[in-house]
C-alpha atoms as a PDB file:
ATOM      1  CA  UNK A   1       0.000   0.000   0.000  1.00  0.00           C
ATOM      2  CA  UNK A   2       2.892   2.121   0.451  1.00  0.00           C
ATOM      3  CA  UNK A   3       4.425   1.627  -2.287  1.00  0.00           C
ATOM      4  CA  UNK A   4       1.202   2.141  -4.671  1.00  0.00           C
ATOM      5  CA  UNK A   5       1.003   5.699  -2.823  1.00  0.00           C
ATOM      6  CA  UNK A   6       4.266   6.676  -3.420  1.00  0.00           C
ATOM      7  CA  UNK A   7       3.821   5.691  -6.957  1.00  0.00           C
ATOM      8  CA  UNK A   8       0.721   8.046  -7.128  1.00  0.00           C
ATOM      9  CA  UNK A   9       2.401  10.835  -5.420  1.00  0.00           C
ATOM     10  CA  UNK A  10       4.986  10.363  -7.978  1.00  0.00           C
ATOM     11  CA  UNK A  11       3.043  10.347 -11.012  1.00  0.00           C
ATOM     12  CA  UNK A  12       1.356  12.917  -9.506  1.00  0.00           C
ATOM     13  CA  UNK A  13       3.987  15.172  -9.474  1.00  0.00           C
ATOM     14  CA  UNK A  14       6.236  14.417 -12.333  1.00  0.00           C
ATOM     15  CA  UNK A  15       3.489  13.339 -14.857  1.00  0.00           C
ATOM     16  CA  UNK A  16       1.275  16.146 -15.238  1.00  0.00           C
ATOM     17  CA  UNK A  17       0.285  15.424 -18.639  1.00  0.00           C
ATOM     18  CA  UNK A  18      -0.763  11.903 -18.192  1.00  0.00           C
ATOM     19  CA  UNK A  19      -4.627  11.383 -17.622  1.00  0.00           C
ATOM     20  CA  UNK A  20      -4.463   7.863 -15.984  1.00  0.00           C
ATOM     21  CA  UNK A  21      -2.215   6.097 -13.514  1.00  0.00           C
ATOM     22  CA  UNK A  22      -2.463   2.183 -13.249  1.00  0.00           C
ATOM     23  CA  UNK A  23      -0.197   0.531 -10.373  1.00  0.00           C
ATOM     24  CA  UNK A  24       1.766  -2.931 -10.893  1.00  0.00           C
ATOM     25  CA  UNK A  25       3.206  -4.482  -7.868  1.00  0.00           C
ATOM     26  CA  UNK A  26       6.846  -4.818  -9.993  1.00  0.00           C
ATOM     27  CA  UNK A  27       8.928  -1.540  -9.685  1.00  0.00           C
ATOM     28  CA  UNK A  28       8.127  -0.337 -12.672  1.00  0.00           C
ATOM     29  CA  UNK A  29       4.925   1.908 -13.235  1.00  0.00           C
ATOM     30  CA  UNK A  30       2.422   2.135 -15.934  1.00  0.00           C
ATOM     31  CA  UNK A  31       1.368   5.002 -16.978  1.00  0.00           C
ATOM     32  CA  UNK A  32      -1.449   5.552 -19.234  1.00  0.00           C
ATOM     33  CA  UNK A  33      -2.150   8.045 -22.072  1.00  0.00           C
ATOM     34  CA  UNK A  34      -5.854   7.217 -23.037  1.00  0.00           C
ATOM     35  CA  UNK A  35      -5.744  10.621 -25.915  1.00  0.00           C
ATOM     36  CA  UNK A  36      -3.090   8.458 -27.895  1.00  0.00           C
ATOM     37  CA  UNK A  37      -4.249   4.643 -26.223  1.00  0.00           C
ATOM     38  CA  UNK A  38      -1.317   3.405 -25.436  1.00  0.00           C
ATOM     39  CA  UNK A  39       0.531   2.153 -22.222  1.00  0.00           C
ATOM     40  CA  UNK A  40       3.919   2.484 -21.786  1.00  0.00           C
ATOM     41  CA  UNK A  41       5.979   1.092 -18.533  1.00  0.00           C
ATOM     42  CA  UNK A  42       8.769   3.182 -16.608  1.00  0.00           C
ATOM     43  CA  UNK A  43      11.471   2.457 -14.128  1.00  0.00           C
ATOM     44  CA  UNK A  44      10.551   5.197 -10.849  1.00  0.00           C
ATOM     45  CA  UNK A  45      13.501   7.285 -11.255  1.00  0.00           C
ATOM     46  CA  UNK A  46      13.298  10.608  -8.870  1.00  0.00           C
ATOM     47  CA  UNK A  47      14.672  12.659  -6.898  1.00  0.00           C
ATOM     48  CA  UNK A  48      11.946  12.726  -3.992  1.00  0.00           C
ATOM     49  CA  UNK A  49      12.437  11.263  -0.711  1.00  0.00           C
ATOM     50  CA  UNK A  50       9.834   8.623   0.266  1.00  0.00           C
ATOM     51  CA  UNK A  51       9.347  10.524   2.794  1.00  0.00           C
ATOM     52  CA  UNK A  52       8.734  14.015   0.918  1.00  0.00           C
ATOM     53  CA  UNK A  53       6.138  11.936  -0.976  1.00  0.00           C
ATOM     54  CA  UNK A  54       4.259  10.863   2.377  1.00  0.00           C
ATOM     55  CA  UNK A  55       4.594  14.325   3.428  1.00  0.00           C
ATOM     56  CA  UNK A  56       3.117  15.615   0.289  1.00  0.00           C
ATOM     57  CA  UNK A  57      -0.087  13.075   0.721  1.00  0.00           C
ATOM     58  CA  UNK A  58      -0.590  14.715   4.093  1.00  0.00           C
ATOM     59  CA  UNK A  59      -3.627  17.007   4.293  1.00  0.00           C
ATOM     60  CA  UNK A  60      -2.514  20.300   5.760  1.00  0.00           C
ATOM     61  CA  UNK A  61      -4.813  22.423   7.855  1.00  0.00           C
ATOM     62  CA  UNK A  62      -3.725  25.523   9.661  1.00  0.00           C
ATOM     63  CA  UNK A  63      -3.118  24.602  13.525  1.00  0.00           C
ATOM     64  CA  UNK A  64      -3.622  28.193  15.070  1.00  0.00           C
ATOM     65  CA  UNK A  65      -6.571  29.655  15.158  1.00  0.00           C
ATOM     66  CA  UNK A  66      -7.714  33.074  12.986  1.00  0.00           C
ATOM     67  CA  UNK A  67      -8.730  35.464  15.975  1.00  0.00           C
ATOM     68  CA  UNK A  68     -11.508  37.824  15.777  1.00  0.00           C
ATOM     69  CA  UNK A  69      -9.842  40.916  15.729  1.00  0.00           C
ATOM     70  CA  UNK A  70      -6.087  39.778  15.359  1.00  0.00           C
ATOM     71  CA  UNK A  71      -3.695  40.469  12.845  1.00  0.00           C
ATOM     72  CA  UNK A  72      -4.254  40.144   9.289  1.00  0.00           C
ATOM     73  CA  UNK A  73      -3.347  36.564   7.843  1.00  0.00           C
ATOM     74  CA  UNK A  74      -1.388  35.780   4.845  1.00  0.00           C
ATOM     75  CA  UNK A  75      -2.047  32.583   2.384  1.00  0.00           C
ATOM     76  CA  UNK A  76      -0.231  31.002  -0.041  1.00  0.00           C
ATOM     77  CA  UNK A  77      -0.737  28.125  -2.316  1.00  0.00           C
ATOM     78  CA  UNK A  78       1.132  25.930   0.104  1.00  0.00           C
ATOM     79  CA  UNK A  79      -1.618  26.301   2.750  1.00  0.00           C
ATOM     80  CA  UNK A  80      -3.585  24.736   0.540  1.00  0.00           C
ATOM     81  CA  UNK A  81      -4.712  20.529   0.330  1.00  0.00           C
ATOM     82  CA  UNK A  82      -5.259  19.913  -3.824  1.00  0.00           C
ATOM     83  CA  UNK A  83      -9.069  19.000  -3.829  1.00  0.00           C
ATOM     84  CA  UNK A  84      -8.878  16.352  -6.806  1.00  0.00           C
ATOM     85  CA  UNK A  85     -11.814  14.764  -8.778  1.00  0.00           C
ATOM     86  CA  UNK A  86     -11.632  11.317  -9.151  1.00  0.00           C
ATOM     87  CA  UNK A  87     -13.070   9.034 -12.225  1.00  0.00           C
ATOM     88  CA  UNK A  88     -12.770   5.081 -12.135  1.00  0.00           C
ATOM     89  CA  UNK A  89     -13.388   3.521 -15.658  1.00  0.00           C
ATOM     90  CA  UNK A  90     -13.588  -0.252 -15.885  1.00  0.00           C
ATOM     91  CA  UNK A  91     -12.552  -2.388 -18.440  1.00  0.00           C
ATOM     92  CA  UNK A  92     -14.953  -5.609 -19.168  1.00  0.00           C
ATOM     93  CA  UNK A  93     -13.361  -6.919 -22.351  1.00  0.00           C
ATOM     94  CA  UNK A  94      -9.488  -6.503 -21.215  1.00  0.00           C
ATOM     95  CA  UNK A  95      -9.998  -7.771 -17.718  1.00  0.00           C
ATOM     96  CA  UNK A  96      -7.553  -6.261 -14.974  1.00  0.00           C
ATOM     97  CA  UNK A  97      -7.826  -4.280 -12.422  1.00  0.00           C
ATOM     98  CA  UNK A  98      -9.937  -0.622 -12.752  1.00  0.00           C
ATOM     99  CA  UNK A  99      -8.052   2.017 -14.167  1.00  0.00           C
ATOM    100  CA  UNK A 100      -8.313   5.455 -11.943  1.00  0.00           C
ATOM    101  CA  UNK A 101      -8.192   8.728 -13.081  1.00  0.00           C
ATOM    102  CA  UNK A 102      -7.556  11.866 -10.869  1.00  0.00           C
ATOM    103  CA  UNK A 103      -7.884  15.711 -12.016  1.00  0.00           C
ATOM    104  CA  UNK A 104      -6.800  17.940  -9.953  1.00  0.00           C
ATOM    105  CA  UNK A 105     -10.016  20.660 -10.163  1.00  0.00           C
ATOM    106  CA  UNK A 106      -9.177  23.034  -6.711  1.00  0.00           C
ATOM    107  CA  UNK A 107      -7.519  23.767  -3.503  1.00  0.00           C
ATOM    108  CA  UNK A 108      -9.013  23.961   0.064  1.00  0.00           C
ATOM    109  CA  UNK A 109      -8.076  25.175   3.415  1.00  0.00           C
ATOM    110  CA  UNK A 110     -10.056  24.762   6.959  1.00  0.00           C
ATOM    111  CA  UNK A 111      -8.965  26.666   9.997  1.00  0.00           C
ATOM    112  CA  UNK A 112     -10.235  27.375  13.701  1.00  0.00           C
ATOM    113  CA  UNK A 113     -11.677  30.738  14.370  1.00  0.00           C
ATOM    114  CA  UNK A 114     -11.693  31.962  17.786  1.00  0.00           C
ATOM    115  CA  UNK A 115     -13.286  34.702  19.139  1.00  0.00           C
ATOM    116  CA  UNK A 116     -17.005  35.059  18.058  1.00  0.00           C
ATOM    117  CA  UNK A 117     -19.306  35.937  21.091  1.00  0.00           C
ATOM    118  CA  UNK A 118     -22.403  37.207  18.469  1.00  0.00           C
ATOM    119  CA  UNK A 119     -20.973  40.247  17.305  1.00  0.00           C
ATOM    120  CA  UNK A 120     -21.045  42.055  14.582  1.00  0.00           C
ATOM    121  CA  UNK A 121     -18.056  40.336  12.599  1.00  0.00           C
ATOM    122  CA  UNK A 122     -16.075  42.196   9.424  1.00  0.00           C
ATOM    123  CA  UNK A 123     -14.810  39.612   6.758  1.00  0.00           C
ATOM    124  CA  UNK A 124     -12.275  40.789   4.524  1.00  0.00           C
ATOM    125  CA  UNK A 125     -10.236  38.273   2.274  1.00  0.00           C
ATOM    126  CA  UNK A 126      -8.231  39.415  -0.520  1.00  0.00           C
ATOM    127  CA  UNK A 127      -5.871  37.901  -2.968  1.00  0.00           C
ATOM    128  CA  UNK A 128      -4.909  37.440  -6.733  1.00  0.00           C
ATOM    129  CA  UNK A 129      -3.550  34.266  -9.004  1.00  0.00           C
ATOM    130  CA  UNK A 130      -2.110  33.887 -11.974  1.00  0.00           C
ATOM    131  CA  UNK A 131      -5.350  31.785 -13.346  1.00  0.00           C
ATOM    132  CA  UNK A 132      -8.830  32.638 -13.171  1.00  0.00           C
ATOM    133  CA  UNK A 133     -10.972  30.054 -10.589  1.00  0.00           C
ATOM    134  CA  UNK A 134     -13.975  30.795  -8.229  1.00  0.00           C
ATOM    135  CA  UNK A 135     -13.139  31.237  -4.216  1.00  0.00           C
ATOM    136  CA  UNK A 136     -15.706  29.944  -2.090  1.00  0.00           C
ATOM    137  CA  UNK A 137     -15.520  31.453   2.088  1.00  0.00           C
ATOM    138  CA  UNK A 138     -17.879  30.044   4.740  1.00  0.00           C
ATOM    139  CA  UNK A 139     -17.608  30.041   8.055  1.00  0.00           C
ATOM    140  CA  UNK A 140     -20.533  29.360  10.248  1.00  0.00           C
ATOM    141  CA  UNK A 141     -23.867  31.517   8.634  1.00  0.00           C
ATOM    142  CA  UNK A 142     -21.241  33.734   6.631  1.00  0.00           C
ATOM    143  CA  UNK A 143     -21.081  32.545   2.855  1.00  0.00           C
ATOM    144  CA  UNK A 144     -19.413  34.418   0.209  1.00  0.00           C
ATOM    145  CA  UNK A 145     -17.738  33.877  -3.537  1.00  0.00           C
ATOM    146  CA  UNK A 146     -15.797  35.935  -6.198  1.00  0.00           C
ATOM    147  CA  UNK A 147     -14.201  34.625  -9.304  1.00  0.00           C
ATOM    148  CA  UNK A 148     -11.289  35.693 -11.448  1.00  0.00           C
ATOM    149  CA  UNK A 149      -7.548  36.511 -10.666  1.00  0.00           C
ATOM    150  CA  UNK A 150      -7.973  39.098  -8.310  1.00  0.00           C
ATOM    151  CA  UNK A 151     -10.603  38.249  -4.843  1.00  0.00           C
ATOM    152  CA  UNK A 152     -11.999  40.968  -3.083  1.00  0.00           C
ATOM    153  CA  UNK A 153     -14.489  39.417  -0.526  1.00  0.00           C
ATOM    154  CA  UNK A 154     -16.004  42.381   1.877  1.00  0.00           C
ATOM    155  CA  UNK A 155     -19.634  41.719   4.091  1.00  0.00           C
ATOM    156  CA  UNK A 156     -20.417  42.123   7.572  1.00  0.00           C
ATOM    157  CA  UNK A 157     -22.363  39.918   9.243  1.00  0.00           C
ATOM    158  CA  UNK A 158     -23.717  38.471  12.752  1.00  0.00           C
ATOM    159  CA  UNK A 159     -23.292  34.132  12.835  1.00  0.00           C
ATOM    160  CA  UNK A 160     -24.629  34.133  16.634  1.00  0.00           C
ATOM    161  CA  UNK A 161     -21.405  32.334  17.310  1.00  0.00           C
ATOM    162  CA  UNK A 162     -21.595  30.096  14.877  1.00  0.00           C
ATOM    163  CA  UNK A 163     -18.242  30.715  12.967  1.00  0.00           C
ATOM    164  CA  UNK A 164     -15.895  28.438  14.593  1.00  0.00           C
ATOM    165  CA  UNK A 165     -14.025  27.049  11.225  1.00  0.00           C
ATOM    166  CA  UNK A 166     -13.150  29.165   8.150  1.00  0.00           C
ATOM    167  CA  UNK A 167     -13.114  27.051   5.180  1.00  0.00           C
ATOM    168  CA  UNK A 168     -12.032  28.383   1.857  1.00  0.00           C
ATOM    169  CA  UNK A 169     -12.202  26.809  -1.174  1.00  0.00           C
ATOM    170  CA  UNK A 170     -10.557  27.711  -5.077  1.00  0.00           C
ATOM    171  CA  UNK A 171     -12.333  25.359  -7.905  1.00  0.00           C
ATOM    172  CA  UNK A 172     -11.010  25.627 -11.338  1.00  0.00           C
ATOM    173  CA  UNK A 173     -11.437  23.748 -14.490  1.00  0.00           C
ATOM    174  CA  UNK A 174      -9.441  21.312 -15.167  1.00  0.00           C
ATOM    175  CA  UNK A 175      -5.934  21.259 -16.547  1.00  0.00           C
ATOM    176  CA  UNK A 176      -5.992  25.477 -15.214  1.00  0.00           C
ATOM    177  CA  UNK A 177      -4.192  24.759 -12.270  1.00  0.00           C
ATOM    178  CA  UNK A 178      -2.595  28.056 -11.019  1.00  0.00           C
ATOM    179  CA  UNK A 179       1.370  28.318 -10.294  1.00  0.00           C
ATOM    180  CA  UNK A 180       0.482  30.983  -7.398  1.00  0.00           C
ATOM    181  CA  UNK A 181      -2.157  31.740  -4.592  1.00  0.00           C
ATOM    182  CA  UNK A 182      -2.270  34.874  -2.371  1.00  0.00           C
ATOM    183  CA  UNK A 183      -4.755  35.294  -0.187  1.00  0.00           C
ATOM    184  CA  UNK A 184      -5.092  37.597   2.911  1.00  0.00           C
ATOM    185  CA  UNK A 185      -8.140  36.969   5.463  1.00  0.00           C
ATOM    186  CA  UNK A 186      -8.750  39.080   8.475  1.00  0.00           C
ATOM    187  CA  UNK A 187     -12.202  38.925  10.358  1.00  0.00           C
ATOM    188  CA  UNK A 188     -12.461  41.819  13.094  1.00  0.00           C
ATOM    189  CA  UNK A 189     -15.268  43.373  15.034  1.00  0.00           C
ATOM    190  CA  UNK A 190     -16.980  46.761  15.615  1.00  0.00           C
ATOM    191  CA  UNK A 191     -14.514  48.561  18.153  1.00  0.00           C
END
């Protein structure tokens, strides 16, 4: 099992181009191309650790909380998990095992909030990227969007102490992955 995840973190990261990953229990890997149809086998040759690639499978949340008033918070594309949609096609006349395909269609973050009694609660988060995708924030009753490069999110609003975890969410189409993500979040209250 280790080995088959490593081999997906792998082909994850050095074969962007490749729509389908199929996993042989022999060190070599086969990776598919279904545009062209053909199937060609590899020797794992790279320069990750094992234990980079583990690391990389990780899902990363933010450990301290945002506080209601506190500094501003910076973002980057690194505080991000990959939010990946995943397609399973089955082959009846070859036989074998499924073949899985993963796109990689967003990024996500979740992170404690501390500090709503039922105030009145200011939510700015702003940001740009090099691509165009849609930002999703919620957190609690607050819900707001804005799509493009550049994210301006602005509304005041009283969640009777329900925002307690900030999640925000970039979805893209696929093969639009951005290269860079800078976001800034504050959340403050009437002084």
């Amino acid at each position: 099992m280790k080995k088959q995840i490593i081999t997906l973190i792998y082909c994850a990261l050095s074969m962007l181009s490749a729509e389908a990953m199929a996993f042989e229990e022999s060190p070599l890997v086969r990776c598919c191309d279904f545009r062209d149809r053909f199937c060609e086998p590899f020797e794992i040759n790279h320069s990750f650790s094992e234990q980079q690639m583990l690391d990389a499978a990780k899902p990363m949340n933010l450990s301290a909380p945002i506080y209601v008033g506190g500094a501003r918070y910076t973002l980057n594309k690194s505080d991000f998990n990959p939010v990946y949609s995943t397609r399973v096609i089955h082959r009846p006349c070859r036989g074998g095992d499924p073949i899985i395909i993963n796109t990689l269609v967003g990024y996500e973050v979740t992170f404690p909030v501390d500090g709503d009694y039922g105030q009145e609660l200011f939510f700015d988060i702003n940001g740009r990227s090099n691509k165009s995708m849609n930002l999703a924030a919620s957190c609690g009753t607050f819900n707001a969007s804005d799509s493009g490069n550049k994210f301006v999110i602005s509304k005041q609003q009283n969640t009777a102490q329900s925002c307690k975890n900030m999640k925000l969410k970039f979805t893209f189409p696929s093969n639009s992955a951005p290269a860079t993500i800078d976001l800034t979040v504050t959340i403050s209250e009437q002084l």
